[in-house]
PDB file of N, CA and C in Angstrom:
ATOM      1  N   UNK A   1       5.969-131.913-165.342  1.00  0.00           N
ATOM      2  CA  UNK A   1       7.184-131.610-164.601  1.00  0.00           C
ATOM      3  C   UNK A   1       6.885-131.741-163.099  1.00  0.00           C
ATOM      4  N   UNK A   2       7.741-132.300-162.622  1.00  0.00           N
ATOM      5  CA  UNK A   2       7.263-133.012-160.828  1.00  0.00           C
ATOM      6  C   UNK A   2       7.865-131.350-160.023  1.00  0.00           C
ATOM      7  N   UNK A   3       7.217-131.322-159.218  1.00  0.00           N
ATOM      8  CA  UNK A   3       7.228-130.038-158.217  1.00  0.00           C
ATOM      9  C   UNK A   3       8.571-130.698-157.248  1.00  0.00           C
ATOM     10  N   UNK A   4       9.017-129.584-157.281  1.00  0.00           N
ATOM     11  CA  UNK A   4      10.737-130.004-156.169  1.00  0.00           C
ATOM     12  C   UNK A   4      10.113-128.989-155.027  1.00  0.00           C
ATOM     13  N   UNK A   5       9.829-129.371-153.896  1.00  0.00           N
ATOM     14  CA  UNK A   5      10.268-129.307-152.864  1.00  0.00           C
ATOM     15  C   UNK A   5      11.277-128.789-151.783  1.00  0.00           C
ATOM     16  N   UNK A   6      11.546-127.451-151.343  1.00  0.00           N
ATOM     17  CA  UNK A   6      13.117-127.195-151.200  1.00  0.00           C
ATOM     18  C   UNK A   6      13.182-127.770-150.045  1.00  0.00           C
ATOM     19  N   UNK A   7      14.638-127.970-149.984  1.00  0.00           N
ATOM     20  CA  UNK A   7      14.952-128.120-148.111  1.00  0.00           C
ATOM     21  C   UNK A   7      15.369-127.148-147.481  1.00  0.00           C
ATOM     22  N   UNK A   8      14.820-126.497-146.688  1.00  0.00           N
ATOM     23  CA  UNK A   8      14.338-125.601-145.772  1.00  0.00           C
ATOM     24  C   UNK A   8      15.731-125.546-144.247  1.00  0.00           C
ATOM     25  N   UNK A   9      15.531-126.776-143.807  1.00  0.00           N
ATOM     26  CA  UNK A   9      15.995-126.993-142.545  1.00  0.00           C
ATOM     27  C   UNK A   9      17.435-127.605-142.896  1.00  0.00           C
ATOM     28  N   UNK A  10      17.792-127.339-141.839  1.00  0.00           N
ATOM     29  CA  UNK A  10      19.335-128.069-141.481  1.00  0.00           C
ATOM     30  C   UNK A  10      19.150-128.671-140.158  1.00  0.00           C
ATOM     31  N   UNK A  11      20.460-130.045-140.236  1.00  0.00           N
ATOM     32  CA  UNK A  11      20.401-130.482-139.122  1.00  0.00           C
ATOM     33  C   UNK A  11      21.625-130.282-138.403  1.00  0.00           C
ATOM     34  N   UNK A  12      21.649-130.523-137.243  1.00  0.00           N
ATOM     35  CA  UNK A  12      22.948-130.013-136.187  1.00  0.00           C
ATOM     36  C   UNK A  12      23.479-130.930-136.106  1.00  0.00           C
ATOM     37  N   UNK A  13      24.698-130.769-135.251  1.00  0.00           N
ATOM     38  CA  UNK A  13      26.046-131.672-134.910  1.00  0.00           C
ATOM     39  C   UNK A  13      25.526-132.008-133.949  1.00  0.00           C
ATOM     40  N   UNK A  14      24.879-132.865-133.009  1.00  0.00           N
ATOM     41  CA  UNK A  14      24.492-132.741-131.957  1.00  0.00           C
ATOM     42  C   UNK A  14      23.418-134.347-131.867  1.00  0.00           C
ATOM     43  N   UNK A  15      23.208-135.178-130.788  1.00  0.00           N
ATOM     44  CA  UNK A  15      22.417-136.635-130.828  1.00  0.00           C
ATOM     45  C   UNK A  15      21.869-136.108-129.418  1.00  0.00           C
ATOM     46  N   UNK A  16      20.237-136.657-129.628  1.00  0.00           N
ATOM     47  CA  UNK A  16      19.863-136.054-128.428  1.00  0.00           C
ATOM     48  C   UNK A  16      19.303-137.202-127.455  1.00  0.00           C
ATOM     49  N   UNK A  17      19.100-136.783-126.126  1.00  0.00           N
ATOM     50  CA  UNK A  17      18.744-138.059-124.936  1.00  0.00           C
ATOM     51  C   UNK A  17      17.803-137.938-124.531  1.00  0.00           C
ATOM     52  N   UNK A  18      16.820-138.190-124.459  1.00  0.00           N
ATOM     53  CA  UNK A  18      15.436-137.506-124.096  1.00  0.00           C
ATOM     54  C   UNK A  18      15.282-138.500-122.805  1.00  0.00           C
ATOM     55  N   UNK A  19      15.170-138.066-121.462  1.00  0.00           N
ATOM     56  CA  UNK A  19      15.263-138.549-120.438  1.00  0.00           C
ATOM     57  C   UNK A  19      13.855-138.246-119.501  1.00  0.00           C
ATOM     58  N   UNK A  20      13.016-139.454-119.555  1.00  0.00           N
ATOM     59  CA  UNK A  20      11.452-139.296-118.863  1.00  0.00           C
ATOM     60  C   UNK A  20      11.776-139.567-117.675  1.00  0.00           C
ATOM     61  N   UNK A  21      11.198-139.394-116.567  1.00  0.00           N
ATOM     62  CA  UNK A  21      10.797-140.187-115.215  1.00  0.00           C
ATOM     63  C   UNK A  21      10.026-140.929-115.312  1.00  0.00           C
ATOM     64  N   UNK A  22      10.196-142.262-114.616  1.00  0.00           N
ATOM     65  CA  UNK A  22       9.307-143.852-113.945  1.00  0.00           C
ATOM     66  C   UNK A  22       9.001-143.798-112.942  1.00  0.00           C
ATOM     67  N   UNK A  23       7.908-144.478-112.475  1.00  0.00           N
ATOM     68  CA  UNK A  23       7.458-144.474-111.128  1.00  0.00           C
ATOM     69  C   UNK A  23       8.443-144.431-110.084  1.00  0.00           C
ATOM     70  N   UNK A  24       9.500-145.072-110.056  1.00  0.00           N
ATOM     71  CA  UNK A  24      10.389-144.816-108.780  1.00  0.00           C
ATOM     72  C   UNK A  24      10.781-143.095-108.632  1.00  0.00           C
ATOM     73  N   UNK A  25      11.317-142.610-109.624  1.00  0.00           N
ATOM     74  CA  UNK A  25      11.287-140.903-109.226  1.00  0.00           C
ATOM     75  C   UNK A  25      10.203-140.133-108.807  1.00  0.00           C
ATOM     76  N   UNK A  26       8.481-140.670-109.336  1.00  0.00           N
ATOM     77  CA  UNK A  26       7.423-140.309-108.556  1.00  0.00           C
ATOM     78  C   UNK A  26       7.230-140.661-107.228  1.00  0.00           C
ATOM     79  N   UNK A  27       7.832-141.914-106.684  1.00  0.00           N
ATOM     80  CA  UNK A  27       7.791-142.257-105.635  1.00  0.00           C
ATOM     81  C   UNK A  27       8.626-141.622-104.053  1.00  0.00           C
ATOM     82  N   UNK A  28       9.697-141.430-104.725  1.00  0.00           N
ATOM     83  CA  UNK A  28      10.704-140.250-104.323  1.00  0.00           C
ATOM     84  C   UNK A  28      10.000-139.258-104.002  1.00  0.00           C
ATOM     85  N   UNK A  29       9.953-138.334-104.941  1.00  0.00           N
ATOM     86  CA  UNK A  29       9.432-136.915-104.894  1.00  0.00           C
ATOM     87  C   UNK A  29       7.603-137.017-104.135  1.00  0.00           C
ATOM     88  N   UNK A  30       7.084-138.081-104.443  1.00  0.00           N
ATOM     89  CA  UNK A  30       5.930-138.466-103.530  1.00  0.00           C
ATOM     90  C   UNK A  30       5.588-138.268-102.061  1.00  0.00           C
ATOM     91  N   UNK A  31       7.088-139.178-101.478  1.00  0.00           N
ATOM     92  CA  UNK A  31       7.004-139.497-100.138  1.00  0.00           C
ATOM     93  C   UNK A  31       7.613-138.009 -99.419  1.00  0.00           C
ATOM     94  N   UNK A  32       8.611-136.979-100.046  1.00  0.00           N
ATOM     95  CA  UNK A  32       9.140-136.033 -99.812  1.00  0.00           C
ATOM     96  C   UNK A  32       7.474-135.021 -99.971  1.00  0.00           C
ATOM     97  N   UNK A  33       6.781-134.904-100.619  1.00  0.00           N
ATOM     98  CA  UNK A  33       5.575-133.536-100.629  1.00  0.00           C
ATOM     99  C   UNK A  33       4.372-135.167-100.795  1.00  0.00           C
ATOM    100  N   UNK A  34       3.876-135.503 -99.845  1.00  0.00           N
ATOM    101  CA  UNK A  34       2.807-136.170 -99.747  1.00  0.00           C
ATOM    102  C   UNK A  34       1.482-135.618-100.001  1.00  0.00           C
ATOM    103  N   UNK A  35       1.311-133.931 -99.601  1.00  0.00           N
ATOM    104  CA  UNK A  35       0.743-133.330 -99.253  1.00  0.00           C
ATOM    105  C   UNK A  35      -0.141-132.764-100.865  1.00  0.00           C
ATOM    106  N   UNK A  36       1.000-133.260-101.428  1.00  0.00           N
ATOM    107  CA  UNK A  36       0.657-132.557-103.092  1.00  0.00           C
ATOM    108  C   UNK A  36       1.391-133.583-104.049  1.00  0.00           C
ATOM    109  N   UNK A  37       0.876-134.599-104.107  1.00  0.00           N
ATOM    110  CA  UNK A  37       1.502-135.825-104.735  1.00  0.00           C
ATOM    111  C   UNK A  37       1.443-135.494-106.568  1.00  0.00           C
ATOM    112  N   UNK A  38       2.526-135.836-107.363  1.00  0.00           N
ATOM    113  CA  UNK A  38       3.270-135.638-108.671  1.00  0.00           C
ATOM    114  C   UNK A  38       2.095-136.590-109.573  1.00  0.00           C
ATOM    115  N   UNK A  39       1.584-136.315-110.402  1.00  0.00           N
ATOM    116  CA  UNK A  39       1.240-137.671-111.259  1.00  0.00           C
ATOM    117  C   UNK A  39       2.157-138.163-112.258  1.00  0.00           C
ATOM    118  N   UNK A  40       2.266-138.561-112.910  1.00  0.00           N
ATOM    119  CA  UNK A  40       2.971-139.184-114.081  1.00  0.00           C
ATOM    120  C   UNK A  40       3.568-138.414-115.035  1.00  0.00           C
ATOM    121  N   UNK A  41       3.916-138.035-115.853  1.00  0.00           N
ATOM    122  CA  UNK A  41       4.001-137.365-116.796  1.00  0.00           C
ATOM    123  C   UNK A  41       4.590-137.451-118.030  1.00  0.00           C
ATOM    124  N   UNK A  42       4.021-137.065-118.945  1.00  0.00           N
ATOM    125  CA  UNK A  42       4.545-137.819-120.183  1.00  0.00           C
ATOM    126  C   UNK A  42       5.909-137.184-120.741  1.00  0.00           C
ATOM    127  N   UNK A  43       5.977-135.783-120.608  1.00  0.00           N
ATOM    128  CA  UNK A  43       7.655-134.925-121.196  1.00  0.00           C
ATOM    129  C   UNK A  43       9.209-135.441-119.962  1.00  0.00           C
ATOM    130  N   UNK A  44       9.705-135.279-121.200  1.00  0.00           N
ATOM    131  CA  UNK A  44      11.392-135.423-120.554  1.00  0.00           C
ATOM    132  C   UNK A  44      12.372-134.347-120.438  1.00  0.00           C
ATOM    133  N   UNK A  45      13.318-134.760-119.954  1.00  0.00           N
ATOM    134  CA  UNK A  45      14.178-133.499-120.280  1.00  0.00           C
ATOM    135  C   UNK A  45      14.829-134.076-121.819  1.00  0.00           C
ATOM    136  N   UNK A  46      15.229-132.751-122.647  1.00  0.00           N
ATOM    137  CA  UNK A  46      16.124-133.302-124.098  1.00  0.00           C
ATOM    138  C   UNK A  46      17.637-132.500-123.643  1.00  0.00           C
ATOM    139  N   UNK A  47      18.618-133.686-123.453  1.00  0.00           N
ATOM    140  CA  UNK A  47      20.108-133.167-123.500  1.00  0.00           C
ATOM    141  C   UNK A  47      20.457-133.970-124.659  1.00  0.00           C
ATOM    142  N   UNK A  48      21.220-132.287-125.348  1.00  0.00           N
ATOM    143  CA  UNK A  48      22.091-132.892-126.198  1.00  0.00           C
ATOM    144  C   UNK A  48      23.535-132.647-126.484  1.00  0.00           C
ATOM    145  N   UNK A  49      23.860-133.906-127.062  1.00  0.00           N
ATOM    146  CA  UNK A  49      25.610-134.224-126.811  1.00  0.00           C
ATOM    147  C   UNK A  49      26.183-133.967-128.029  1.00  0.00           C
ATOM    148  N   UNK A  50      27.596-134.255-128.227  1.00  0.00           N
ATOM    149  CA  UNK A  50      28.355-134.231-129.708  1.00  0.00           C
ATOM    150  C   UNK A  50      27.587-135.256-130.072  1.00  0.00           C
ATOM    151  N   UNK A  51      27.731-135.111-131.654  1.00  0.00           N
ATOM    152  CA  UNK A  51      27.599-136.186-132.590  1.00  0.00           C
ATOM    153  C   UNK A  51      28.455-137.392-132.459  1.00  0.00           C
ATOM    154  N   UNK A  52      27.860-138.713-132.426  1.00  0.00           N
ATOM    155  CA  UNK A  52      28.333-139.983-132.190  1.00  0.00           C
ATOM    156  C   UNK A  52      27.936-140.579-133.693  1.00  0.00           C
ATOM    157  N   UNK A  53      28.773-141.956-133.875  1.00  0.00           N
ATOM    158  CA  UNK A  53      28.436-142.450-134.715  1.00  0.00           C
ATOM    159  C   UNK A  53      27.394-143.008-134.814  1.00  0.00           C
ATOM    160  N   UNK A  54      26.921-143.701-133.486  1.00  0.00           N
ATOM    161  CA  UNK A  54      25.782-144.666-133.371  1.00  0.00           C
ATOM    162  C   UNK A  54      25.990-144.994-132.167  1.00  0.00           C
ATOM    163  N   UNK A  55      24.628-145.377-131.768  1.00  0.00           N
ATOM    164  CA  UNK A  55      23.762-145.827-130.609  1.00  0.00           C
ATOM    165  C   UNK A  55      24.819-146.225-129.588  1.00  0.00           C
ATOM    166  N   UNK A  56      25.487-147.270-129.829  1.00  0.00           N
ATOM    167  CA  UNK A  56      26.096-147.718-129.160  1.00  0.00           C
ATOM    168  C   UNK A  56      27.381-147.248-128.395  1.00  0.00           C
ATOM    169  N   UNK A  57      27.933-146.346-128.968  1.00  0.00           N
ATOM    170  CA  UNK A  57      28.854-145.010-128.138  1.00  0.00           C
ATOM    171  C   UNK A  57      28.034-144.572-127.459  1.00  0.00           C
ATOM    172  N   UNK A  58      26.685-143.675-128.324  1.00  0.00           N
ATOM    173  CA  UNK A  58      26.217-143.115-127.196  1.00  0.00           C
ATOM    174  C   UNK A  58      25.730-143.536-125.587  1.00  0.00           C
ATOM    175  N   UNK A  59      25.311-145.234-125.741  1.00  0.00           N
ATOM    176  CA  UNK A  59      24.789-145.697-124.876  1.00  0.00           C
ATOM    177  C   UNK A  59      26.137-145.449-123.831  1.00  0.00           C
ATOM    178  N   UNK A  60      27.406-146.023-124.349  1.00  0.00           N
ATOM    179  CA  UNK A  60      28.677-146.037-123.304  1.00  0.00           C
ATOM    180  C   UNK A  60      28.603-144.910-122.706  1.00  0.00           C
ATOM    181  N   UNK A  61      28.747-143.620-123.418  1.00  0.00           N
ATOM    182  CA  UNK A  61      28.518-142.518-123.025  1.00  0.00           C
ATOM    183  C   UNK A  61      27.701-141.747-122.014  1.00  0.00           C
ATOM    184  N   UNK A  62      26.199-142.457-122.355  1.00  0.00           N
ATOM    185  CA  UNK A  62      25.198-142.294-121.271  1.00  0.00           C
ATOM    186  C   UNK A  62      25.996-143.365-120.096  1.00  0.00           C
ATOM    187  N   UNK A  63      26.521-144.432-120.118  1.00  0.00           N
ATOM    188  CA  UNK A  63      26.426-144.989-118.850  1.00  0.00           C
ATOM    189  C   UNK A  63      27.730-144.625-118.188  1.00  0.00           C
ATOM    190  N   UNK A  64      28.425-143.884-118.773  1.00  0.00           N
ATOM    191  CA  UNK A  64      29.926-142.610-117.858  1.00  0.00           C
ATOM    192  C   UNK A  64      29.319-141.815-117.446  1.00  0.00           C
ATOM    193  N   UNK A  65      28.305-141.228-117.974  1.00  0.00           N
ATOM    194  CA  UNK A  65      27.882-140.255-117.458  1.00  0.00           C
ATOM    195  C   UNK A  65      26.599-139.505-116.676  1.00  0.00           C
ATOM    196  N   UNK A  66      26.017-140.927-116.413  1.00  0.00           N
ATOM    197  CA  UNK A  66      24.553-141.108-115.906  1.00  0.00           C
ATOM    198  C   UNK A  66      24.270-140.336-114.680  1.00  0.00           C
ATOM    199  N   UNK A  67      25.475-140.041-114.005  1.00  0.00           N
ATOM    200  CA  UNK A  67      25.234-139.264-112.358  1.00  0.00           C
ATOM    201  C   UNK A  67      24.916-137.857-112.534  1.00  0.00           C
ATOM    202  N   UNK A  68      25.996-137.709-113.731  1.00  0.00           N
ATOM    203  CA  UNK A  68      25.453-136.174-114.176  1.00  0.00           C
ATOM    204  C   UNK A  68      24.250-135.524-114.437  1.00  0.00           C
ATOM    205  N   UNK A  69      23.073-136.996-115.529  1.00  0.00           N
ATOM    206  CA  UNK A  69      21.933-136.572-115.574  1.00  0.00           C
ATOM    207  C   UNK A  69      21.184-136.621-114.564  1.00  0.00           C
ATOM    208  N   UNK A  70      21.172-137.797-113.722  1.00  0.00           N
ATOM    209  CA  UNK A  70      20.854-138.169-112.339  1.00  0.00           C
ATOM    210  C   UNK A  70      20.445-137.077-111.832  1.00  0.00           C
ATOM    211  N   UNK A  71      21.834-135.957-111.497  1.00  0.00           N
ATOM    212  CA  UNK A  71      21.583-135.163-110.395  1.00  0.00           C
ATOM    213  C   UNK A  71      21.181-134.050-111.249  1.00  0.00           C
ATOM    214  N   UNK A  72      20.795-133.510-112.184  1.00  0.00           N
ATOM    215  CA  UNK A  72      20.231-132.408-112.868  1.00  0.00           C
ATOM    216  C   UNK A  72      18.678-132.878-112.715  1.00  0.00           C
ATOM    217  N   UNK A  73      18.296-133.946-113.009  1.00  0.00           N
ATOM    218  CA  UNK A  73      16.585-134.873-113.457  1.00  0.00           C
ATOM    219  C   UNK A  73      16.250-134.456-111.110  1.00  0.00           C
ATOM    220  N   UNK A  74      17.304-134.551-110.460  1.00  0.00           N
ATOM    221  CA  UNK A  74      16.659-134.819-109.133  1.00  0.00           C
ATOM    222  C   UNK A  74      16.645-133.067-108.584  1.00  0.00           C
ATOM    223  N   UNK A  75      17.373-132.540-109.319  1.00  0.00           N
ATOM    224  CA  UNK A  75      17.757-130.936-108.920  1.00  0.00           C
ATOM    225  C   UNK A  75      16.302-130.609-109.537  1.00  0.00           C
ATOM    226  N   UNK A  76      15.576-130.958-110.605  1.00  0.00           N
ATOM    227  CA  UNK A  76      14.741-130.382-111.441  1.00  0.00           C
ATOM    228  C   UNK A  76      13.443-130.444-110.570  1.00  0.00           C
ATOM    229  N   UNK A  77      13.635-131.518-109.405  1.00  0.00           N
ATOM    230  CA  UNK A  77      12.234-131.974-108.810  1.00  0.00           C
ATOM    231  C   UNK A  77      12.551-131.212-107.512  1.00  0.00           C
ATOM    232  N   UNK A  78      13.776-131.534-106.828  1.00  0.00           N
ATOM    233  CA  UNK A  78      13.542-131.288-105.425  1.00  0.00           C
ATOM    234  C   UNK A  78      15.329-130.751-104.978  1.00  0.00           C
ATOM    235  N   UNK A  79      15.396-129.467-104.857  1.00  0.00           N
ATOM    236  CA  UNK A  79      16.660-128.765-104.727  1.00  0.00           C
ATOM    237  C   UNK A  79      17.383-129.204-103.438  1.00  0.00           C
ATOM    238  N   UNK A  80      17.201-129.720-102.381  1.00  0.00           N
ATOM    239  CA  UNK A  80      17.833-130.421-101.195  1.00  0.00           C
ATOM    240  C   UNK A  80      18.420-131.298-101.715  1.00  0.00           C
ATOM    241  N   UNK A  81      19.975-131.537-101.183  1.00  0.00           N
ATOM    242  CA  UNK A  81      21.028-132.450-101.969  1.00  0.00           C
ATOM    243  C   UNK A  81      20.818-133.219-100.772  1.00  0.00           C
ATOM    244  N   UNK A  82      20.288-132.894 -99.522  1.00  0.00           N
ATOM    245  CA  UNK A  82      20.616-133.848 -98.609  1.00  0.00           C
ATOM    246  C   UNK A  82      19.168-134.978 -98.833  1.00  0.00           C
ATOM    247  N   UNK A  83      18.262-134.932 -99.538  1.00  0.00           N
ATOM    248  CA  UNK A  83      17.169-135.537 -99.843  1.00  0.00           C
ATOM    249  C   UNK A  83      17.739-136.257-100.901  1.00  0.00           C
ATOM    250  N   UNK A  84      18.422-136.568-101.798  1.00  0.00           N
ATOM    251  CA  UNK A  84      18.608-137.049-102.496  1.00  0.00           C
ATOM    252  C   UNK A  84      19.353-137.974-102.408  1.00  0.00           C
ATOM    253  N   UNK A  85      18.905-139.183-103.387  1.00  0.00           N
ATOM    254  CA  UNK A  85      19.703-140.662-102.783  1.00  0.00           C
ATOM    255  C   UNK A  85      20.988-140.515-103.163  1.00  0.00           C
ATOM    256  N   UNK A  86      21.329-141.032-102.031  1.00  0.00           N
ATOM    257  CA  UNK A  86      23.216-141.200-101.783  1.00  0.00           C
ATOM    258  C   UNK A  86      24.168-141.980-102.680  1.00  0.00           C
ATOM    259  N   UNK A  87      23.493-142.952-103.078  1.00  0.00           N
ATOM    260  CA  UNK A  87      23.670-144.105-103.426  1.00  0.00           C
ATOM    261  C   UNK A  87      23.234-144.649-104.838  1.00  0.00           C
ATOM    262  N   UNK A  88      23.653-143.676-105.844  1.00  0.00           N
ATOM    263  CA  UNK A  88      22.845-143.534-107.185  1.00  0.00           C
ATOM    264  C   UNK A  88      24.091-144.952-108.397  1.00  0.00           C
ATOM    265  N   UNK A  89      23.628-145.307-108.604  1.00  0.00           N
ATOM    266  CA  UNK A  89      24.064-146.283-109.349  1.00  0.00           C
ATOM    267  C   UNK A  89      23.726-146.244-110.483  1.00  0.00           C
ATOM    268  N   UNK A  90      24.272-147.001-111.893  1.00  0.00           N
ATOM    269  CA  UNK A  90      23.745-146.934-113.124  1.00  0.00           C
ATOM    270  C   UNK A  90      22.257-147.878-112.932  1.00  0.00           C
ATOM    271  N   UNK A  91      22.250-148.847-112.804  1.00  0.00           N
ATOM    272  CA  UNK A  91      21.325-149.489-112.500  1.00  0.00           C
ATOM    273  C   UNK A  91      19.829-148.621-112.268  1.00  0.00           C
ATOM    274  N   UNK A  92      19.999-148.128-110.828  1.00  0.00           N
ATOM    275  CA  UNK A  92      19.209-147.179-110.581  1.00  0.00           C
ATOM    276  C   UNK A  92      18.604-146.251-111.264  1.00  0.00           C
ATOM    277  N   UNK A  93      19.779-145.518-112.286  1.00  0.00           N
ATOM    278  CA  UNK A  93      19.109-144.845-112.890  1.00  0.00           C
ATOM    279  C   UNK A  93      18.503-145.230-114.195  1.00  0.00           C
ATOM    280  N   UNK A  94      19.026-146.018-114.695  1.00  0.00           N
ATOM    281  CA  UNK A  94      17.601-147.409-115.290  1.00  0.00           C
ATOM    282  C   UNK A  94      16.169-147.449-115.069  1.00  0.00           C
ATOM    283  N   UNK A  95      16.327-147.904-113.568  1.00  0.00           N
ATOM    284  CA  UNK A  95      14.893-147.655-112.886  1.00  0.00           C
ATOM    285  C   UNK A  95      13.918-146.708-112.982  1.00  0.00           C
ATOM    286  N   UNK A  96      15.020-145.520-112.540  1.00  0.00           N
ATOM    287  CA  UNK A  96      13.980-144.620-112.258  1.00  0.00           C
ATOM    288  C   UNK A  96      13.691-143.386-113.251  1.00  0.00           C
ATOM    289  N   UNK A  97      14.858-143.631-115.060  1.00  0.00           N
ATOM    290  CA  UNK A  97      14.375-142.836-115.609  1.00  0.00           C
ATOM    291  C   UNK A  97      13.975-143.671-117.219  1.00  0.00           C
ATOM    292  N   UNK A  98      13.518-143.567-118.533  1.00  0.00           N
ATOM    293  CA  UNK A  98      13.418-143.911-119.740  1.00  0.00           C
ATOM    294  C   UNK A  98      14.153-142.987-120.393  1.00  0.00           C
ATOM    295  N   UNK A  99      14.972-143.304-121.323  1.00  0.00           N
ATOM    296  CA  UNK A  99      16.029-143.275-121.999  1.00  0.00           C
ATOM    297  C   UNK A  99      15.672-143.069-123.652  1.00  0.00           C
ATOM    298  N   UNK A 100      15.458-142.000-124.532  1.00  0.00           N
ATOM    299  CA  UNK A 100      15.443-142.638-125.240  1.00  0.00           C
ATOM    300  C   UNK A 100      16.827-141.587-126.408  1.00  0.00           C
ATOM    301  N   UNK A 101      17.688-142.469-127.333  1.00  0.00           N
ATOM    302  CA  UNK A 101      18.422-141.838-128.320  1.00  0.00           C
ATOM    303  C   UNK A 101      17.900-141.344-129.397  1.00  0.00           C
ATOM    304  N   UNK A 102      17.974-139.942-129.799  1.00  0.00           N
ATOM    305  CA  UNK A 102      17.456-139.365-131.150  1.00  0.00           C
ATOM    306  C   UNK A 102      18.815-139.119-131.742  1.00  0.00           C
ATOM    307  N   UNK A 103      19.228-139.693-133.171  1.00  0.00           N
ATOM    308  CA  UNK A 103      20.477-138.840-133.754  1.00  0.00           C
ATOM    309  C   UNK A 103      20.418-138.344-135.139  1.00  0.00           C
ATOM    310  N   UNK A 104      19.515-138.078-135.289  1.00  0.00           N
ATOM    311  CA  UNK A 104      18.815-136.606-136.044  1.00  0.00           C
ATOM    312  C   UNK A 104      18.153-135.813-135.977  1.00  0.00           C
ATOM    313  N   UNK A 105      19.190-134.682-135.887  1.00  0.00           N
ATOM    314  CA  UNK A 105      18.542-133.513-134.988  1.00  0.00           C
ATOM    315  C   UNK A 105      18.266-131.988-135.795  1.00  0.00           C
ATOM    316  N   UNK A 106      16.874-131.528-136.430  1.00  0.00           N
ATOM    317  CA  UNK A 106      16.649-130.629-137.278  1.00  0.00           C
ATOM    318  C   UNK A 106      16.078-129.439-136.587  1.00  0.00           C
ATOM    319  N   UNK A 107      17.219-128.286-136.528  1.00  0.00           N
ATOM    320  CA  UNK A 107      17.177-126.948-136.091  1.00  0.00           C
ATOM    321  C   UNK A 107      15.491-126.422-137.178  1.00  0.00           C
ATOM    322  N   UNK A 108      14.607-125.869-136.706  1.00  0.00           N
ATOM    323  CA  UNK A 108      13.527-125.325-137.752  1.00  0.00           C
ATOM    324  C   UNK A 108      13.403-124.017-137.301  1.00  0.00           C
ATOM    325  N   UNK A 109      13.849-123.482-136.623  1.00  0.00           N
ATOM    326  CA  UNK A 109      14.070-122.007-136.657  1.00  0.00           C
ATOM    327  C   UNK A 109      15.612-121.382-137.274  1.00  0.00           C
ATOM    328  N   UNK A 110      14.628-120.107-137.451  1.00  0.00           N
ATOM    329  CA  UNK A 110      16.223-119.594-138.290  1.00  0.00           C
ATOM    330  C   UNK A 110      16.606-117.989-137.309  1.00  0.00           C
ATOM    331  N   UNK A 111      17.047-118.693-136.416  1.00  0.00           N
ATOM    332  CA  UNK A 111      17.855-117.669-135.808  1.00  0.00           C
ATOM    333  C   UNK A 111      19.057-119.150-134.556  1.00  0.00           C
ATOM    334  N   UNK A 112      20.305-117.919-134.314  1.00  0.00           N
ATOM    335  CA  UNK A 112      21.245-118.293-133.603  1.00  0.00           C
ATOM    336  C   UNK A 112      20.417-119.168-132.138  1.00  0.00           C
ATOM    337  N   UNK A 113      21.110-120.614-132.132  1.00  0.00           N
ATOM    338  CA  UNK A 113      21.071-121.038-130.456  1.00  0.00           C
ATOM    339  C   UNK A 113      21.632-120.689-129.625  1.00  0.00           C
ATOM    340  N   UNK A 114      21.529-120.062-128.266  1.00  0.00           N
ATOM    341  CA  UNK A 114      22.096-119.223-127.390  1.00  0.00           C
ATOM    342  C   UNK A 114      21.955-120.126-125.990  1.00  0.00           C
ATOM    343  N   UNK A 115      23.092-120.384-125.726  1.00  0.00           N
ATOM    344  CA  UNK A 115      23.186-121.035-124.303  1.00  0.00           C
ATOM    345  C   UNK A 115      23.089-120.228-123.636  1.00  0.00           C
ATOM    346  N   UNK A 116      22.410-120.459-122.035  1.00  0.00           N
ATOM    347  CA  UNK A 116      22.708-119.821-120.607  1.00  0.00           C
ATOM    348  C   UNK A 116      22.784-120.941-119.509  1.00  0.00           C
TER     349      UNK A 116
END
């Protein structure tokens, strides 16, 4: 008799964006604290959105709404709005961040998610 396995976890309503920095945001935050220069780093921020069907909404989605992450990813490094580029474009933020879509998303704790 084959051993069953239970399923344990559930997954959420929710597709997530996992958003790294590229050298151009090190370069930024570089020339601003010279004094104590950033290295690289491998973690991102994870925002997550409603459930989409697929990639390709979400991508539209990310590119309506790219200023938003923009200025949260530049708030996270360096809180002066007047330091921060003026002139933020989708493009740009191409450049200066990696992108990647997750849309399966498995809660493994068992207690309530609590926003603040």
């Amino acid at each position: 008799m084959p051993i069953q396995i239970p399923f344990f976890y559930e997954s959420i309503n929710r597709n997530a964006i996992v958003v790294k920095p590229k050298q151009p945001l090190y370069d930024w935050i570089n020339a601003l604290y010279p004094q104590s220069p950033v290295l690289a780093k491998e973690e991102g921020t994870v925002y997550l959105i409603r459930e989409r069907d697929n990639n390709e909404i979400i991508e539209r989605w990310i590119k309506r709404n790219f200023d938003k992450i923009f200025l949260n990813e530049l708030n996270d490094w360096h809180t002066d709005e007047n330091d921060w580029p003026a002139k933020r474009t989708y493009k740009m933020f191409q450049e200066w961040f990696e992108v990647e879509i997750h849309s399966f998303i498995i809660d493994l704790e068992d207690m309530e998610i609590i926003k603040e």
